[in-house]
Protein backbone atom coordinates (compact mmCIF):
# COMPACT_ATOMS: atom_id res chain seq x y z
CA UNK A 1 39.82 -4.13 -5.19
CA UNK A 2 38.10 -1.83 -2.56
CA UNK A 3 34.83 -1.04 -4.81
CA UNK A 4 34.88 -4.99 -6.32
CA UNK A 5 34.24 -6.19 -2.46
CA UNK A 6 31.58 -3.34 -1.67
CA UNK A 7 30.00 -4.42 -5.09
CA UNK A 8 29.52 -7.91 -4.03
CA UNK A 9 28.48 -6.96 -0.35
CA UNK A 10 26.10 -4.81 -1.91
CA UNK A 11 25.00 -7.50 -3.91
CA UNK A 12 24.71 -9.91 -1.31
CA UNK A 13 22.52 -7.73 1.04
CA UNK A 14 20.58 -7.12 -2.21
CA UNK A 15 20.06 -11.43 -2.76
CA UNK A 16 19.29 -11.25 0.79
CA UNK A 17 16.87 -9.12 0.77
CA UNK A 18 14.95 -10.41 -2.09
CA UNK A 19 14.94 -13.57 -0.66
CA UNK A 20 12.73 -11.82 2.35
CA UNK A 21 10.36 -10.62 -0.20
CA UNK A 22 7.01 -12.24 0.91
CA UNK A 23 5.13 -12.40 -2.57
CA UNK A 24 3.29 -10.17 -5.14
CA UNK A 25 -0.47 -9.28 -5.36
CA UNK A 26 -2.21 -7.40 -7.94
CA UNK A 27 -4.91 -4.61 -6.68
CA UNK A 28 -7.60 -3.26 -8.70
CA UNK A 29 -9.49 0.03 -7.30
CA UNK A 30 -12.26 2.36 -8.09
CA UNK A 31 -11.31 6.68 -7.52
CA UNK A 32 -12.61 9.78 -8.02
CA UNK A 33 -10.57 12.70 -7.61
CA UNK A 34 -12.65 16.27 -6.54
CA UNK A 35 -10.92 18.54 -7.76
CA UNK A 36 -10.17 22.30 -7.04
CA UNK A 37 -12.43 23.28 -9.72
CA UNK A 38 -15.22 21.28 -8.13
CA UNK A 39 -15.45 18.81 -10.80
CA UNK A 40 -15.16 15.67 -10.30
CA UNK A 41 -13.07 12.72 -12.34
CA UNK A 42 -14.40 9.36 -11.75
CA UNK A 43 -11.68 6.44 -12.81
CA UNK A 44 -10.34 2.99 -12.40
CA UNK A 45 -6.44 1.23 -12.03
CA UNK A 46 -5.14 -1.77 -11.52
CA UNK A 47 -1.01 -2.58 -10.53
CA UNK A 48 1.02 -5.27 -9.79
CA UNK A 49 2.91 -5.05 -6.76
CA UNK A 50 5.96 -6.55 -5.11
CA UNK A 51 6.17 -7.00 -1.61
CA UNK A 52 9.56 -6.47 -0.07
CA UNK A 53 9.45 -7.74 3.75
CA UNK A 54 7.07 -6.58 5.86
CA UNK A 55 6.85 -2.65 5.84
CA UNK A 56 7.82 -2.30 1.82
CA UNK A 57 5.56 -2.86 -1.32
CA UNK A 58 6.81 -1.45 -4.94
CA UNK A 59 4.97 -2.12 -7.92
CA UNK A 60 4.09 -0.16 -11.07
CA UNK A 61 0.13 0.39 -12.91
CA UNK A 62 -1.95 2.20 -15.16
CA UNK A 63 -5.19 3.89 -14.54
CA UNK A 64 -7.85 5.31 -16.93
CA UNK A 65 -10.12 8.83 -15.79
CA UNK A 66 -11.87 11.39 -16.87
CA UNK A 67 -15.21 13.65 -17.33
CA UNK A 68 -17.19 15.40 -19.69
CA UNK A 69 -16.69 18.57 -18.59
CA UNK A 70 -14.50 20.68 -16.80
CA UNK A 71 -13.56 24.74 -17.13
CA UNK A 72 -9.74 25.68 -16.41
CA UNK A 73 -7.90 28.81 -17.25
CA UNK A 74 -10.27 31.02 -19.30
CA UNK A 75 -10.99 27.15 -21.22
CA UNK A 76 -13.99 24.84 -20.95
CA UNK A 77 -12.67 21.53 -21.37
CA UNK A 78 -14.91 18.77 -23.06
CA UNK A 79 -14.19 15.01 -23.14
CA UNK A 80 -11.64 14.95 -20.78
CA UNK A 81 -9.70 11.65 -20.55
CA UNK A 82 -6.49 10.69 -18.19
CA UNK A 83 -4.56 7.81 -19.09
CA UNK A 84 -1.53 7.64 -16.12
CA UNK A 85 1.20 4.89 -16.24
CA UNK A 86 2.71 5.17 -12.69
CA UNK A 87 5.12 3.34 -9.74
CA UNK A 88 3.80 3.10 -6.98
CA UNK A 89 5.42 2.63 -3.44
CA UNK A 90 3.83 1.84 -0.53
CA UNK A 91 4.89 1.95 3.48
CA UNK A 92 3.19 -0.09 6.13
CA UNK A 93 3.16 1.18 9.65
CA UNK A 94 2.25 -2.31 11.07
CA UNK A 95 -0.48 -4.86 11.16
CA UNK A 96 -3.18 -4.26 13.38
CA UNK A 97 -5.52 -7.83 13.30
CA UNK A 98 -6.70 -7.79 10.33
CA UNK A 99 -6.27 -4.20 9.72
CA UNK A 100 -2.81 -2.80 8.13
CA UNK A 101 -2.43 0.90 7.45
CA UNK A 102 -0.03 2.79 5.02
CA UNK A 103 0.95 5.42 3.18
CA UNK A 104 1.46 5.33 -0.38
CA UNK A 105 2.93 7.69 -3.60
CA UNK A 106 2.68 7.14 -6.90
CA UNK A 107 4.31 9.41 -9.89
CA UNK A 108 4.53 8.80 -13.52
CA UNK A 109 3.67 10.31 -16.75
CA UNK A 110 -0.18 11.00 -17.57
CA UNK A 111 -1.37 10.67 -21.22
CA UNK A 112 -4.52 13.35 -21.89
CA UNK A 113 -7.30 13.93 -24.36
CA UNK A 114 -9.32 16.39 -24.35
CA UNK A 115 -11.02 19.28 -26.68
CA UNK A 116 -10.90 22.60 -25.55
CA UNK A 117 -12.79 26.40 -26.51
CA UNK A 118 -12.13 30.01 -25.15
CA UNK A 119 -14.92 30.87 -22.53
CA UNK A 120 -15.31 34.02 -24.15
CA UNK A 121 -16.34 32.93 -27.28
CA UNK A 122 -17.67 29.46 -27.89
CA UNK A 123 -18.28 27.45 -30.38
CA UNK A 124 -14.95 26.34 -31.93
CA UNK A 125 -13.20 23.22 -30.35
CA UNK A 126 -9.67 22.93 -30.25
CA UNK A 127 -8.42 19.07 -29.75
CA UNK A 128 -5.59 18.39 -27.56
CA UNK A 129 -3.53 15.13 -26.93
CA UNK A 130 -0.75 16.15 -24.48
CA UNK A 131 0.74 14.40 -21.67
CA UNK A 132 2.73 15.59 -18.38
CA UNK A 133 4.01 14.44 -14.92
CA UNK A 134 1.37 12.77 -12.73
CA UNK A 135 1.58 12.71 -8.79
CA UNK A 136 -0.51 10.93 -6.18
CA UNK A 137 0.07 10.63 -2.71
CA UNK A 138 -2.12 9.54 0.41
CA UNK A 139 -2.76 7.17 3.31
CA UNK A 140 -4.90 3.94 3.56
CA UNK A 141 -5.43 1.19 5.40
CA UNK A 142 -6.10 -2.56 4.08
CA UNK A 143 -8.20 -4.88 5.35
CA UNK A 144 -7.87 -8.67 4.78
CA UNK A 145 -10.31 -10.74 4.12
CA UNK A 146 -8.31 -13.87 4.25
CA UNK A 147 -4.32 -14.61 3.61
CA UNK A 148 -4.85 -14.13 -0.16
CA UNK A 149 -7.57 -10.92 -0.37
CA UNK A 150 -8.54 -7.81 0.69
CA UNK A 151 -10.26 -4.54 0.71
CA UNK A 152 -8.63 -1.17 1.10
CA UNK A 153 -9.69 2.77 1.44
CA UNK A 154 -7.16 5.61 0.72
CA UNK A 155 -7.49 9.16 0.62
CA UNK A 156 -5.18 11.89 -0.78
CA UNK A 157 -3.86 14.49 -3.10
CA UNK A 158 -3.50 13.70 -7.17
CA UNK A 159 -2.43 15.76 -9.73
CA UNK A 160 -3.08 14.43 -13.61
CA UNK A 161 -0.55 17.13 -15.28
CA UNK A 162 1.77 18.96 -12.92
CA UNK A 163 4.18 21.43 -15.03
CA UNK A 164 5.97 24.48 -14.89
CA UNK A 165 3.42 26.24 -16.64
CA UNK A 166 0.78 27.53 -14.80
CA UNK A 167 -1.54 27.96 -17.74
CA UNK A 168 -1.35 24.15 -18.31
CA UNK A 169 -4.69 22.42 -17.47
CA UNK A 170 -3.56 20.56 -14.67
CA UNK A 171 -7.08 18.48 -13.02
CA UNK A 172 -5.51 18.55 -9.30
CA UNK A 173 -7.54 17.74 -5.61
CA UNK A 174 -8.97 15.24 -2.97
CA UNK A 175 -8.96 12.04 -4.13
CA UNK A 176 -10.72 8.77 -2.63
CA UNK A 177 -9.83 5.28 -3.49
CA UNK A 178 -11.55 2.08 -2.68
CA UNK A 179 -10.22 -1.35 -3.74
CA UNK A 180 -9.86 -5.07 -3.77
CA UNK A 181 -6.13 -6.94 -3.35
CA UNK A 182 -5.20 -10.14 -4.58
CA UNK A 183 -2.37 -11.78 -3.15
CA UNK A 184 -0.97 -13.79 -6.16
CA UNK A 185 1.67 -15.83 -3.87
């Protein structure tokens, strides 16, 4: 009887909640992540996002990088492609104006495509299609336009393939994001 009222408290701070939620927007940026390699991995992503009050905003995306070169443990790397399907969650520190800074995380699983060949002897290409855990996190600020649009800037640190294997080619650095927001209601 104890656990059946907690359930439907729970559930009714839950409604409650939701019912605060003050719409969903969809944002579409443009990155490039530098990474400690020095090369660099130009991209694009898009998400839909829910906003939950004032200070919360969860939503969930895919994004779409890569470069034609890059050289990572004893490989070079050709045709390098990143396909990440993510969440993301973002915090809100407050509105200043028009201005409204965050901080924001995203982690999902990356999808990658690449051909690799031994630097030591070149010439035959290996192709790989492997995917792995994908991490982002950084701060940004957004600034709106009107009540339905915006801009934003972030900066951070991203991380295509993270594993346990440190002979894994793992694209990781700086990253820069600029964007547009569309509040859809």
């Amino acid at each position: 009887m104890k656990s059946t009222i907690c359930s439907v408290v729970i559930c009714l701070f839950l409604v409650t909640k939701t019912a605060a939620q003050s719409g969903s927007n969809i944002r579409l940026d443009v990155a490039d992540l530098y990474s400690t390699h020095g090369t660099h991995f130009p991209g694009v992503s898009v998400s839909y996002n829910r906003l939950f009050g004032k200070k919360w905003e969860l939503g969930a995306g895919i994004e779409y990088s890569g470069t034609s070169f890059h050289d990572d443990n004893g490989w070079n790397l050709y045709h390098l492609r990143f396909l990440p399907v993510y969440l993301s969650e973002y915090f809100y520190m407050g509105n200043f104006d028009r201005w409204a800074p965050y901080a924001h995380l995203q982690e999902g699983i990356s999808f990658a495509r690449y051909d690799k060949e031994f630097e030591d002897d070149p010439g035959t290409r290996y192709p790989v299609k492997e995917s792995g855990f994908y991490g982002y996190g950084g701060v940004g600020t957004r600034y709106a336009l009107s009540r339905k649009s915006g801009l934003f800037a972030e900066a951070g640190m991203k991380a295509f393939h993270l594993s346990f294997n440190n002979l894994d080619v793992n694209p990781h650095g700086f990253a820069l994001k600029l964007g547009y927001v569309y509040r859809l209601k």
